[in-house]
C-alpha atoms as a PDB file:
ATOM      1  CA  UNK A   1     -42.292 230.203  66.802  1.00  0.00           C
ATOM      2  CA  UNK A   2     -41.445 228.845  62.969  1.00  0.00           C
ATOM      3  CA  UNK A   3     -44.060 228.278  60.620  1.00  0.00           C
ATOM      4  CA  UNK A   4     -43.226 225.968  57.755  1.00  0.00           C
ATOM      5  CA  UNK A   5     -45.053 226.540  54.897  1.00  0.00           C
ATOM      6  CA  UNK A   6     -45.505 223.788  52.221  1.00  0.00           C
ATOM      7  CA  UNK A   7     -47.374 224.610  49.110  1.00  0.00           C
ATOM      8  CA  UNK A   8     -48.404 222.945  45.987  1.00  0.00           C
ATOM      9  CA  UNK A   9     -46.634 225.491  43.746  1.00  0.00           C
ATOM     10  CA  UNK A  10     -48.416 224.181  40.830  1.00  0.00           C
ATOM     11  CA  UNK A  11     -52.021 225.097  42.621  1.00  0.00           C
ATOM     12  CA  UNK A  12     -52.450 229.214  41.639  1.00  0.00           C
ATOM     13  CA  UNK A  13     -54.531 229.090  45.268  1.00  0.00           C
ATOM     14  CA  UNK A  14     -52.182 227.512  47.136  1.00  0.00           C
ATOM     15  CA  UNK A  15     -49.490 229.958  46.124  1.00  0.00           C
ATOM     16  CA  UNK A  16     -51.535 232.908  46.999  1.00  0.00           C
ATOM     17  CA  UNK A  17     -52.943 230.943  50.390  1.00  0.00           C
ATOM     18  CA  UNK A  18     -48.919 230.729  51.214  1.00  0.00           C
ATOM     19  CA  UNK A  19     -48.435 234.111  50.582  1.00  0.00           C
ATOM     20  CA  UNK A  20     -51.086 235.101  52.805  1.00  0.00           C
ATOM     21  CA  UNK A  21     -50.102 232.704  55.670  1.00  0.00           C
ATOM     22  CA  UNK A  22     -46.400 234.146  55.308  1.00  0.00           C
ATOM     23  CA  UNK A  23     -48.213 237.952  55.895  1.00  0.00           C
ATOM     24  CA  UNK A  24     -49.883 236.568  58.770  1.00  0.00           C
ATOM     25  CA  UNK A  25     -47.649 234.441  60.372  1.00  0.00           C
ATOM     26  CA  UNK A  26     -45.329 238.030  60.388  1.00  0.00           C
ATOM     27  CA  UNK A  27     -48.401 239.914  61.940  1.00  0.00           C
ATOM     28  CA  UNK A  28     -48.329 237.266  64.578  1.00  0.00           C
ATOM     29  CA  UNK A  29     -44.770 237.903  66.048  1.00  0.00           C
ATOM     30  CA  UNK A  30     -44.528 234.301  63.812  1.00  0.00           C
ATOM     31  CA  UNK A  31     -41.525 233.465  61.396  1.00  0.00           C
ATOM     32  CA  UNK A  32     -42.576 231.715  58.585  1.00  0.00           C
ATOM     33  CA  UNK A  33     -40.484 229.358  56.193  1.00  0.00           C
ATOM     34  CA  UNK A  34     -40.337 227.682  52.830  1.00  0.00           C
ATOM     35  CA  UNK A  35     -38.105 225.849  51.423  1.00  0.00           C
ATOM     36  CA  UNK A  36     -35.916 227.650  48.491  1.00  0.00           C
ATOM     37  CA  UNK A  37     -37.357 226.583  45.862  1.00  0.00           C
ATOM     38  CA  UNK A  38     -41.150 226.377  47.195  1.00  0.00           C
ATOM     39  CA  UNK A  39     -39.955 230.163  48.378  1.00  0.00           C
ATOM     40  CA  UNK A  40     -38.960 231.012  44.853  1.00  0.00           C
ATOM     41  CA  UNK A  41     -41.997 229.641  43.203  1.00  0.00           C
ATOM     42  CA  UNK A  42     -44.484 231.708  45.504  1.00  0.00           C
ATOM     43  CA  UNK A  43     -42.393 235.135  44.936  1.00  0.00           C
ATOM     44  CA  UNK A  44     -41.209 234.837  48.671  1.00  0.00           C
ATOM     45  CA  UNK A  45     -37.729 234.049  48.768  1.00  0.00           C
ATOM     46  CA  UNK A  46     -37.040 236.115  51.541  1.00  0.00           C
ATOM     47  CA  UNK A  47     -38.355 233.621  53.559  1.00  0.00           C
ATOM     48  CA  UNK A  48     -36.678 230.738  51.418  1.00  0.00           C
ATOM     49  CA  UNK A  49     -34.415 228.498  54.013  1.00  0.00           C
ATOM     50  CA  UNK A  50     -32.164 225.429  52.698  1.00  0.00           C
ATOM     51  CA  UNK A  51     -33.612 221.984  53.759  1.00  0.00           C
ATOM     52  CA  UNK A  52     -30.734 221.170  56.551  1.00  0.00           C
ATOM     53  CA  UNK A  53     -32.068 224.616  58.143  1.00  0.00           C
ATOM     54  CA  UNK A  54     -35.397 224.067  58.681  1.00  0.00           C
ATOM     55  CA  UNK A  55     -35.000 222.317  61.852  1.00  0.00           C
ATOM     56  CA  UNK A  56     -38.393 221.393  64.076  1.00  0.00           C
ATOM     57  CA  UNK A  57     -41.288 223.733  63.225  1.00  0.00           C
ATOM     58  CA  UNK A  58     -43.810 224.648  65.831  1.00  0.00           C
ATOM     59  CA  UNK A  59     -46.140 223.512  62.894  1.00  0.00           C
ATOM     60  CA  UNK A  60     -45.969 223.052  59.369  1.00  0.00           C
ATOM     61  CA  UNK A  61     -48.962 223.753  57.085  1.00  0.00           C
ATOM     62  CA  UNK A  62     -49.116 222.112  53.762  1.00  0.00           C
ATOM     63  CA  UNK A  63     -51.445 223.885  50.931  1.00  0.00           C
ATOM     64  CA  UNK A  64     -53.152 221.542  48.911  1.00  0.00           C
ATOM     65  CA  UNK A  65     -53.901 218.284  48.817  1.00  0.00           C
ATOM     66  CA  UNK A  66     -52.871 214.708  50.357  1.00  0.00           C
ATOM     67  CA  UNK A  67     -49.933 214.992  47.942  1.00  0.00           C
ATOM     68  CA  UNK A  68     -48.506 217.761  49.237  1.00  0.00           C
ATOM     69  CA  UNK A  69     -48.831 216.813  52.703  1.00  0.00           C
ATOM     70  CA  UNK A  70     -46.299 213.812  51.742  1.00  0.00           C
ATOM     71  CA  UNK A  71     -44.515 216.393  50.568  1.00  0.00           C
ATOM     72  CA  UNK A  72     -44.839 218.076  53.668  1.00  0.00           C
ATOM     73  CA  UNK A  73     -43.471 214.765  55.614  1.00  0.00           C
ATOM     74  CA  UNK A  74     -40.442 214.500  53.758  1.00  0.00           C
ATOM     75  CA  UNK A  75     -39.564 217.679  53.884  1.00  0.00           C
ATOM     76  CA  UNK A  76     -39.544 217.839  57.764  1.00  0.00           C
ATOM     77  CA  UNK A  77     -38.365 213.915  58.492  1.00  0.00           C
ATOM     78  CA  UNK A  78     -38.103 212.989  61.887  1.00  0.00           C
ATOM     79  CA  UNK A  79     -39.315 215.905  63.946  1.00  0.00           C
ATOM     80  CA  UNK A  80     -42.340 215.853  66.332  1.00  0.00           C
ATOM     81  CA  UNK A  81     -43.724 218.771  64.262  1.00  0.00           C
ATOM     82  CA  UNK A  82     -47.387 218.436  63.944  1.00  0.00           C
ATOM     83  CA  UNK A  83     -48.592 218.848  60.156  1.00  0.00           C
ATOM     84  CA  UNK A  84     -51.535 220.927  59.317  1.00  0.00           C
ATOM     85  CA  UNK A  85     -53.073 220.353  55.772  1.00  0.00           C
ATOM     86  CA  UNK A  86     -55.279 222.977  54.367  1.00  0.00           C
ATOM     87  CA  UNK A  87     -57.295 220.817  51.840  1.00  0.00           C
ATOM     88  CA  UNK A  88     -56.754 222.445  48.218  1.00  0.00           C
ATOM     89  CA  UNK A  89     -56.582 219.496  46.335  1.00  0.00           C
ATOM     90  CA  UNK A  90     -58.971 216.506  45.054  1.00  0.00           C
ATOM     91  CA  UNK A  91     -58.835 214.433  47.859  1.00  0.00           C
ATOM     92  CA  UNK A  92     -58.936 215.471  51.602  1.00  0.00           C
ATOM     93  CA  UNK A  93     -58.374 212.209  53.529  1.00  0.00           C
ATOM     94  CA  UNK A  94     -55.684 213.864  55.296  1.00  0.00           C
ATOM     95  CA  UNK A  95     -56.471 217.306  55.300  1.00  0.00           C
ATOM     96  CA  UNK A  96     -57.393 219.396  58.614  1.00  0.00           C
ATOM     97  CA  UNK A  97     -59.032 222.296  57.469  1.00  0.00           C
ATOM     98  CA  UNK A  98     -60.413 224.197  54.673  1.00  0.00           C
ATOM     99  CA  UNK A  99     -58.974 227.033  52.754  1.00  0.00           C
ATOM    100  CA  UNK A 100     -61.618 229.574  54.559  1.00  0.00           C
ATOM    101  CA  UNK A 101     -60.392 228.593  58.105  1.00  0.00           C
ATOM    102  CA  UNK A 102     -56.967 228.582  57.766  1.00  0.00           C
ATOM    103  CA  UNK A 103     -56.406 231.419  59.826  1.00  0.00           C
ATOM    104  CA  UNK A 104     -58.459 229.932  62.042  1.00  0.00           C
ATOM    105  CA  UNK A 105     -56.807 226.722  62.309  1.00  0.00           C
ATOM    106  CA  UNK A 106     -52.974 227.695  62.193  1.00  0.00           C
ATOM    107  CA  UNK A 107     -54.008 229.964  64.940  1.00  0.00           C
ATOM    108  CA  UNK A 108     -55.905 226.991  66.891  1.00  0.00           C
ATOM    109  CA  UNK A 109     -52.802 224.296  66.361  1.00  0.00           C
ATOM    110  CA  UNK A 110     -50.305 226.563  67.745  1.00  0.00           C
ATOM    111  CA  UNK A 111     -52.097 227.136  70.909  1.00  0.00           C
ATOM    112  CA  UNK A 112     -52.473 223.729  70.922  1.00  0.00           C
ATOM    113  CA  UNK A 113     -56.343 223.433  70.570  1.00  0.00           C
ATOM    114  CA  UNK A 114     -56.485 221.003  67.543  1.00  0.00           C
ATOM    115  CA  UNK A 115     -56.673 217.157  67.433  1.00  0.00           C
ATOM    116  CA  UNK A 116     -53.980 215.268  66.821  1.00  0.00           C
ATOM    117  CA  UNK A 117     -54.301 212.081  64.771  1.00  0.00           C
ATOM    118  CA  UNK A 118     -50.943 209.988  65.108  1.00  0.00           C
ATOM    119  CA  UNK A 119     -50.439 207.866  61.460  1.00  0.00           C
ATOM    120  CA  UNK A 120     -47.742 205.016  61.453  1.00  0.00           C
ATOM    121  CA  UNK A 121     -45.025 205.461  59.047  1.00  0.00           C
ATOM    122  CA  UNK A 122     -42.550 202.586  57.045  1.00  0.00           C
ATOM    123  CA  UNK A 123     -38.656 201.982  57.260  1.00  0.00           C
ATOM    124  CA  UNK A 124     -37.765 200.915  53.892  1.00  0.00           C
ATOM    125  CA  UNK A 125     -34.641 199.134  53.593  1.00  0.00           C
ATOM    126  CA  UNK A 126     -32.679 198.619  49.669  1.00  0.00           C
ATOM    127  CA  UNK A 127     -30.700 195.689  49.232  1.00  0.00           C
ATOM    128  CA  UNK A 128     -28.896 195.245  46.352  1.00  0.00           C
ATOM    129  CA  UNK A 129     -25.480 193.714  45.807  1.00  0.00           C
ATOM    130  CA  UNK A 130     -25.764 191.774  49.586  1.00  0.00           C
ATOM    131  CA  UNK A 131     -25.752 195.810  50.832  1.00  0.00           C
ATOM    132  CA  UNK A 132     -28.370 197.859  51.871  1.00  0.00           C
ATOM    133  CA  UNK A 133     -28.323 200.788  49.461  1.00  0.00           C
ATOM    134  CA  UNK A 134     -30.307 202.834  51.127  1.00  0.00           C
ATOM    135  CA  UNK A 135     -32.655 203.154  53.885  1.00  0.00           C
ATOM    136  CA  UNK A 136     -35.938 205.712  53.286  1.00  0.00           C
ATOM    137  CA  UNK A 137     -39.183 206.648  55.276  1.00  0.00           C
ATOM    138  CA  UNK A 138     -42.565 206.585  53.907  1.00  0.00           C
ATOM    139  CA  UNK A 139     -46.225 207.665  54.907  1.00  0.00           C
ATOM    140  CA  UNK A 140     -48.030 205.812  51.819  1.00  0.00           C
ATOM    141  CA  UNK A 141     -46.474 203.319  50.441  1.00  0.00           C
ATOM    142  CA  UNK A 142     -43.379 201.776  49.261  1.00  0.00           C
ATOM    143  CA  UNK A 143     -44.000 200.167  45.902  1.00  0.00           C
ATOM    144  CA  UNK A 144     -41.743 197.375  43.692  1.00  0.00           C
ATOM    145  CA  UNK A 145     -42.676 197.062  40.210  1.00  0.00           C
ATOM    146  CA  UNK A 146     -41.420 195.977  37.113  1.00  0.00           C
ATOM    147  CA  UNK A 147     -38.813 198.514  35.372  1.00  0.00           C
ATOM    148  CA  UNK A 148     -38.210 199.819  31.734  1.00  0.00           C
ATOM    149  CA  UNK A 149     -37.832 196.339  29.851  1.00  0.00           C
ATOM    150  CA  UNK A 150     -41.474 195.860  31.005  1.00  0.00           C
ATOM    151  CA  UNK A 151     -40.667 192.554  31.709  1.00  0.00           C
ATOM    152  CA  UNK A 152     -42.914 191.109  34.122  1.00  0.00           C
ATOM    153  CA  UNK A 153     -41.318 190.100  37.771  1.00  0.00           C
ATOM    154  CA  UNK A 154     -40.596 186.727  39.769  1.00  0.00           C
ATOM    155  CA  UNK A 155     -41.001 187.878  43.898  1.00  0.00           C
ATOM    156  CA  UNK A 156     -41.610 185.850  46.634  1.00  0.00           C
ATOM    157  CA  UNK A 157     -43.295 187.938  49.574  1.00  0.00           C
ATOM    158  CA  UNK A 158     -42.007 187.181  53.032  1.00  0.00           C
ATOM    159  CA  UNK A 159     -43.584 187.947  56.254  1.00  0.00           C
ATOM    160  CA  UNK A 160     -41.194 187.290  59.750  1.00  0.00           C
ATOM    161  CA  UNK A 161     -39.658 184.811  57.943  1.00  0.00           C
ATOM    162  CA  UNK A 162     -41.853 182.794  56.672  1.00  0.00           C
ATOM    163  CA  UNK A 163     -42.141 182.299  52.831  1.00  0.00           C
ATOM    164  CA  UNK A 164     -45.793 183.459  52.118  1.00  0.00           C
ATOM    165  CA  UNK A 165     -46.490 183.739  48.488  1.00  0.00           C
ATOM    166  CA  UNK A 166     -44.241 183.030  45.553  1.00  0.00           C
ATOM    167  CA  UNK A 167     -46.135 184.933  42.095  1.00  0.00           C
ATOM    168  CA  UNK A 168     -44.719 186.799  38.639  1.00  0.00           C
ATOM    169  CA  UNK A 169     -46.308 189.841  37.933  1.00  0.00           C
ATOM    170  CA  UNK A 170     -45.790 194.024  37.830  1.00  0.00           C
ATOM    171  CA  UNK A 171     -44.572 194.149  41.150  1.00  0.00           C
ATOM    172  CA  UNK A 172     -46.503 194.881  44.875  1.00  0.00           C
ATOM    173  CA  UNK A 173     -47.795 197.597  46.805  1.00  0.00           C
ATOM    174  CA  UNK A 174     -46.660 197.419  50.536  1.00  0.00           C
ATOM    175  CA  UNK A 175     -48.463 200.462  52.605  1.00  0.00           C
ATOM    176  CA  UNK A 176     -49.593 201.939  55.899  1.00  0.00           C
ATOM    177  CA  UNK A 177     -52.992 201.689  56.989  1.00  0.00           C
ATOM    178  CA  UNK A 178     -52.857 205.938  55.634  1.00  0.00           C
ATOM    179  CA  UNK A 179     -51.586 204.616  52.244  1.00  0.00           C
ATOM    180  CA  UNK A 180     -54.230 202.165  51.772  1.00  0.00           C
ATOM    181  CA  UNK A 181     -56.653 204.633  50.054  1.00  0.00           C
ATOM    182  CA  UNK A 182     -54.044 205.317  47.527  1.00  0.00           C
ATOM    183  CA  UNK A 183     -52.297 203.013  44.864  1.00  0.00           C
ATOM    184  CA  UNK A 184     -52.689 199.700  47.325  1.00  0.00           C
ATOM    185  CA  UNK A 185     -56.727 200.680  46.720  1.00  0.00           C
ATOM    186  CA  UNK A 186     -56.162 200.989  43.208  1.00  0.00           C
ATOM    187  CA  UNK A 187     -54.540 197.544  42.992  1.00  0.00           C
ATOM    188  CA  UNK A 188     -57.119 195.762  44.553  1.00  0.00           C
ATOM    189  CA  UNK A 189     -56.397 196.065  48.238  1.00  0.00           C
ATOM    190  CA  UNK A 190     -58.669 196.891  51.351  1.00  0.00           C
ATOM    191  CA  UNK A 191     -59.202 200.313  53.150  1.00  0.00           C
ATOM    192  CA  UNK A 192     -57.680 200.061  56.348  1.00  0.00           C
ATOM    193  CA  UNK A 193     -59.328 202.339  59.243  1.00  0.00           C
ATOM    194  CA  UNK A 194     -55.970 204.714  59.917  1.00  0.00           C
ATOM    195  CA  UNK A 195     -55.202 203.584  63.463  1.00  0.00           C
ATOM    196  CA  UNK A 196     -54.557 200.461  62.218  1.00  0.00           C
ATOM    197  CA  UNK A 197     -50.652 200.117  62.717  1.00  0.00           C
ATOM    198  CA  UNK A 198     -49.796 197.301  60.547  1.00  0.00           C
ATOM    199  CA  UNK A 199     -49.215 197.028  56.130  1.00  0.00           C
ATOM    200  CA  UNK A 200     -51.399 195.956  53.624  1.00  0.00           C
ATOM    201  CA  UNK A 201     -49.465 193.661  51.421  1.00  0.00           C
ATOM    202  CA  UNK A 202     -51.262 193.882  47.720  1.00  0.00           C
ATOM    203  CA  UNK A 203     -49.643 192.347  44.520  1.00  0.00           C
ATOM    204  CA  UNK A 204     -49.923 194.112  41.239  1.00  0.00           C
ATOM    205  CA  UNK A 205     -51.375 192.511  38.160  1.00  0.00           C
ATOM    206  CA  UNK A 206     -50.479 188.531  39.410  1.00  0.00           C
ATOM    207  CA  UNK A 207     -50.388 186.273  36.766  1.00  0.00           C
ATOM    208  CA  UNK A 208     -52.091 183.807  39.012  1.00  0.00           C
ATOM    209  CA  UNK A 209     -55.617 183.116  40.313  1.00  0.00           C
ATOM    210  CA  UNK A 210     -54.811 182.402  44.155  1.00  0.00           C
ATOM    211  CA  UNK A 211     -53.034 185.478  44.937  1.00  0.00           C
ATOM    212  CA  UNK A 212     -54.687 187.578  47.929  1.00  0.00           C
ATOM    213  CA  UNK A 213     -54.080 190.938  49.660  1.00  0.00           C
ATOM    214  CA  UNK A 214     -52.573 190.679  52.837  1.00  0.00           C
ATOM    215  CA  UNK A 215     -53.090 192.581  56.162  1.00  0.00           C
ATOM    216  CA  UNK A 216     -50.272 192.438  58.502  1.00  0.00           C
ATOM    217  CA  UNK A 217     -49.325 192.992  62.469  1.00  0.00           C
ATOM    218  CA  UNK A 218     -47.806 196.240  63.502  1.00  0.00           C
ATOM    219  CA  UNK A 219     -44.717 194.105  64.448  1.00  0.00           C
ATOM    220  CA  UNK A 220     -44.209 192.359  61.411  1.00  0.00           C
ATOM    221  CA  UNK A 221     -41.900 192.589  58.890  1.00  0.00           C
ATOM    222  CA  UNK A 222     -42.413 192.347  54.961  1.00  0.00           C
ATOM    223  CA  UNK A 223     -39.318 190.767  52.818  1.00  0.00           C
ATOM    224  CA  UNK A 224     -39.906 191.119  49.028  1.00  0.00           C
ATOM    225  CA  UNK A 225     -37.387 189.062  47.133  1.00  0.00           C
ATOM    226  CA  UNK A 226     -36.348 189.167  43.353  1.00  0.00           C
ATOM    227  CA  UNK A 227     -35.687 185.414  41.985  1.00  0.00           C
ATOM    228  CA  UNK A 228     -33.761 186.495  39.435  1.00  0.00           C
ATOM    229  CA  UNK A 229     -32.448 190.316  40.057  1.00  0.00           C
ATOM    230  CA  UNK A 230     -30.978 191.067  37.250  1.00  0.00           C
ATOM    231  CA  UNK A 231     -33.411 189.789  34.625  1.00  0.00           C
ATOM    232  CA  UNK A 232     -36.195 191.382  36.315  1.00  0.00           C
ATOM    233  CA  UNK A 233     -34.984 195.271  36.242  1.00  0.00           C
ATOM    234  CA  UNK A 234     -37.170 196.246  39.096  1.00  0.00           C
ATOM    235  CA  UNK A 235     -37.604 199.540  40.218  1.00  0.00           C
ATOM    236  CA  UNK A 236     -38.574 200.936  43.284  1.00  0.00           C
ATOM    237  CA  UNK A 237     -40.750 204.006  44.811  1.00  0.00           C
ATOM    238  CA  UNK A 238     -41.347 205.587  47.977  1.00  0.00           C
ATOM    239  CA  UNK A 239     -44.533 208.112  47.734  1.00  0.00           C
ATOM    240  CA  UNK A 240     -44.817 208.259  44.503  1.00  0.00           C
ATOM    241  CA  UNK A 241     -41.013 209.363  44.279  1.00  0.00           C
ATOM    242  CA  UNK A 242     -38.935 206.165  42.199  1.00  0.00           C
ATOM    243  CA  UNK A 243     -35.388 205.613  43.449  1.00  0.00           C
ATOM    244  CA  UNK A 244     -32.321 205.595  41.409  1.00  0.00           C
ATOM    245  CA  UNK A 245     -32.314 201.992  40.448  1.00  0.00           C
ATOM    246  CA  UNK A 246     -28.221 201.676  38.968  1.00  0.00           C
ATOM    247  CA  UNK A 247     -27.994 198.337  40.324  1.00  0.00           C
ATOM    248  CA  UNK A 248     -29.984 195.277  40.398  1.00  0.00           C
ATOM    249  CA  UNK A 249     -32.632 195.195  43.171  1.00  0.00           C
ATOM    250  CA  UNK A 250     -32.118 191.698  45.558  1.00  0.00           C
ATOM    251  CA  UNK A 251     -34.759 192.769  48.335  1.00  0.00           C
ATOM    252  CA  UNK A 252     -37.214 195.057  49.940  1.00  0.00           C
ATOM    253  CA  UNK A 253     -37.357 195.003  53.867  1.00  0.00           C
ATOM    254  CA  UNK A 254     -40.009 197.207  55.067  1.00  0.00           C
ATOM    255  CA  UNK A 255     -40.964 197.856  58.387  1.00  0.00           C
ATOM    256  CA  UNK A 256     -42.760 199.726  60.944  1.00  0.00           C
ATOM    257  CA  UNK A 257     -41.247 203.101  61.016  1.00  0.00           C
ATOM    258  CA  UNK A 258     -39.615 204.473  64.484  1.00  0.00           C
ATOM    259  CA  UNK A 259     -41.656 207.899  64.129  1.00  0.00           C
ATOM    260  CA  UNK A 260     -45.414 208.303  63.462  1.00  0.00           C
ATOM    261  CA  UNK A 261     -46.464 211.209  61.867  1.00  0.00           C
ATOM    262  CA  UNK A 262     -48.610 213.700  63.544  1.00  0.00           C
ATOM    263  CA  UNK A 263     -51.742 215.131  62.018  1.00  0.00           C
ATOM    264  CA  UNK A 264     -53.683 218.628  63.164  1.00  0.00           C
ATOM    265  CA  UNK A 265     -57.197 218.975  62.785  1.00  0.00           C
ATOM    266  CA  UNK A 266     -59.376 221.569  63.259  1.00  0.00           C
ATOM    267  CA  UNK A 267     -62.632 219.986  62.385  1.00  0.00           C
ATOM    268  CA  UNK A 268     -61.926 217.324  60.222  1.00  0.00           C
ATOM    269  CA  UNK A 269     -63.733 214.970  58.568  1.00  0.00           C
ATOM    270  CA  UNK A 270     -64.854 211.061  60.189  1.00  0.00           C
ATOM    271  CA  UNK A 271     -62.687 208.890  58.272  1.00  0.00           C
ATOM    272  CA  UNK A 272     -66.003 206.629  57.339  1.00  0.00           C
ATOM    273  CA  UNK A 273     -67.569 209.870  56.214  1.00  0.00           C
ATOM    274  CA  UNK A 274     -64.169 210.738  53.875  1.00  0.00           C
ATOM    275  CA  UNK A 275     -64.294 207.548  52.746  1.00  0.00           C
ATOM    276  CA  UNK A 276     -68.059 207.546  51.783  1.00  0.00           C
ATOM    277  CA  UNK A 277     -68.054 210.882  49.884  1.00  0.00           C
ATOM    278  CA  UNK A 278     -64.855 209.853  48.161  1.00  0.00           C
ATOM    279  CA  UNK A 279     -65.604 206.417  46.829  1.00  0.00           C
ATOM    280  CA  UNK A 280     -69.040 205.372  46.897  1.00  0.00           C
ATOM    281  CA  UNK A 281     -70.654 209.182  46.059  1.00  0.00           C
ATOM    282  CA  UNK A 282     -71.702 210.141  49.628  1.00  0.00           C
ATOM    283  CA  UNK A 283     -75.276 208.941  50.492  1.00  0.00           C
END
């Protein structure tokens, strides 16, 4: 069985947690894996295997926090291969296990005695020129915002079709019911209970006093449309990574991804309880 191993290489504990997850996983009669330069960074690049030859894991186990598990989901794209965080981070909304039972867990997801929690994912579709530029997958969010000029932006949003808002302003937020406790919360939106499958729609800094947050279907559709392209310089980010931008940006489509993500947990926290201790201080 392969073991992917995703660490945050900046975290001094999750290097030395990957380290000891590679020496166990070889124990096991288990082949572990990083990715070259995540291999490099933890001083094991004997196990260090290019990106087109990962392939589909038996599991993958991201060290650190939720950032590295998005990390973790772009590494291994459209596989079925369950992803088991081991919280080291801040925040642990999507982590499975703690640092002192990771063992414990790796050992419990690949006999498949875990919990699986299945999160919906977007299609993000570039248009720019009449063409789509470029068509990426995202966990969080997808994010179109105003670029270097800092000039603010005209958008209409579109949902099926039908014209829902017109508003200028530093862009908008469109994210999965996972991605609403992360920059769609900070902007204002709601926090959507993760087996929610539709977006949360959630302009940024409207210059206007009648512009809402928006919850959608898991069948709908979001357009976002630039009046005026070129003026506006947009950019555009998927997970916190922004996108070349060389060309003007016409339109966002963003849709319900064909792949949900799957999620190990050992013992994880209630989502209500995460939530609590997170934002309002526990009780």
């Amino acid at each position: 069985m392969r073991v992917l191993l995703v660490p945050d290489t900046n975290n001094e504990a999750a290097v030395a947690a990957a380290v000891e997850a590679a020496t166990w996983c070889g124990a096991n009669g288990l082949e572990p894996v990083l990715a070259t330069a995540d291999a490099e960074a933890c001083g094991l690049a004997s196990f260090g295997v290019p990106a087109r030859e990962i392939g589909e894991p038996s599991l993958v186990v991201a060290l650190g926090g939720d950032g590295t598990i998005l990390k973790a989901f772009h590494v291994v794209g459209d596989t079925a291969s369950p992803i088991l965080g081991v919280k080291f981070g801040r925040l642990g909304f999507l982590s499975g296990a703690t640092p002192e039972r990771m063992r414990e867990a790796m050992t419990a997801a690949l006999a498949g005695e875990v919990s699986i929690e299945a999160r919906a994912t977007l299609r993000v579709e570039v248009i720019m020129d009449g063409r789509n530029a470029g068509t990426y997958r995202a966990l969080n969010e997808v994010v179109l915002s105003r670029g270097t000029s800092g000039r603010v932006v005209a958008l209409s949003v579109l949902i099926d079709g039908h014209r829902v808002c017109d508003f200028r302003g530093d862009g908008v937020v469109v994210a999965t019911a996972t991605g609403s406790t992360a920059y769609a919360l900070s902007a204002g939106g709601p926090v959507l209970a993760p087996g929610l499958g539709g977006m949360v729609v959630v302009p940024l800094a409207p210059h206007t006093l009648r512009s809402r947050p928006l919850v959608t279907g898991q069948a709908d559709t979001v357009e976002v449309e630039l009046a005026d392209p070129r003026r506006a310089d947009a950019c555009i980010a998927v997970d916190g990574e922004t996108l070349p931008c060389r060309r003007a940006i016409e339109r966002v489509i963003v849709s319900r991804g064909e792949h949900d993500v799957l999620l190990a947990k050992l013992d994880g926290r209630d989502f209500y309880e995460t939530v609590a201790e997170e934002f309002f201080g526990g009780r």
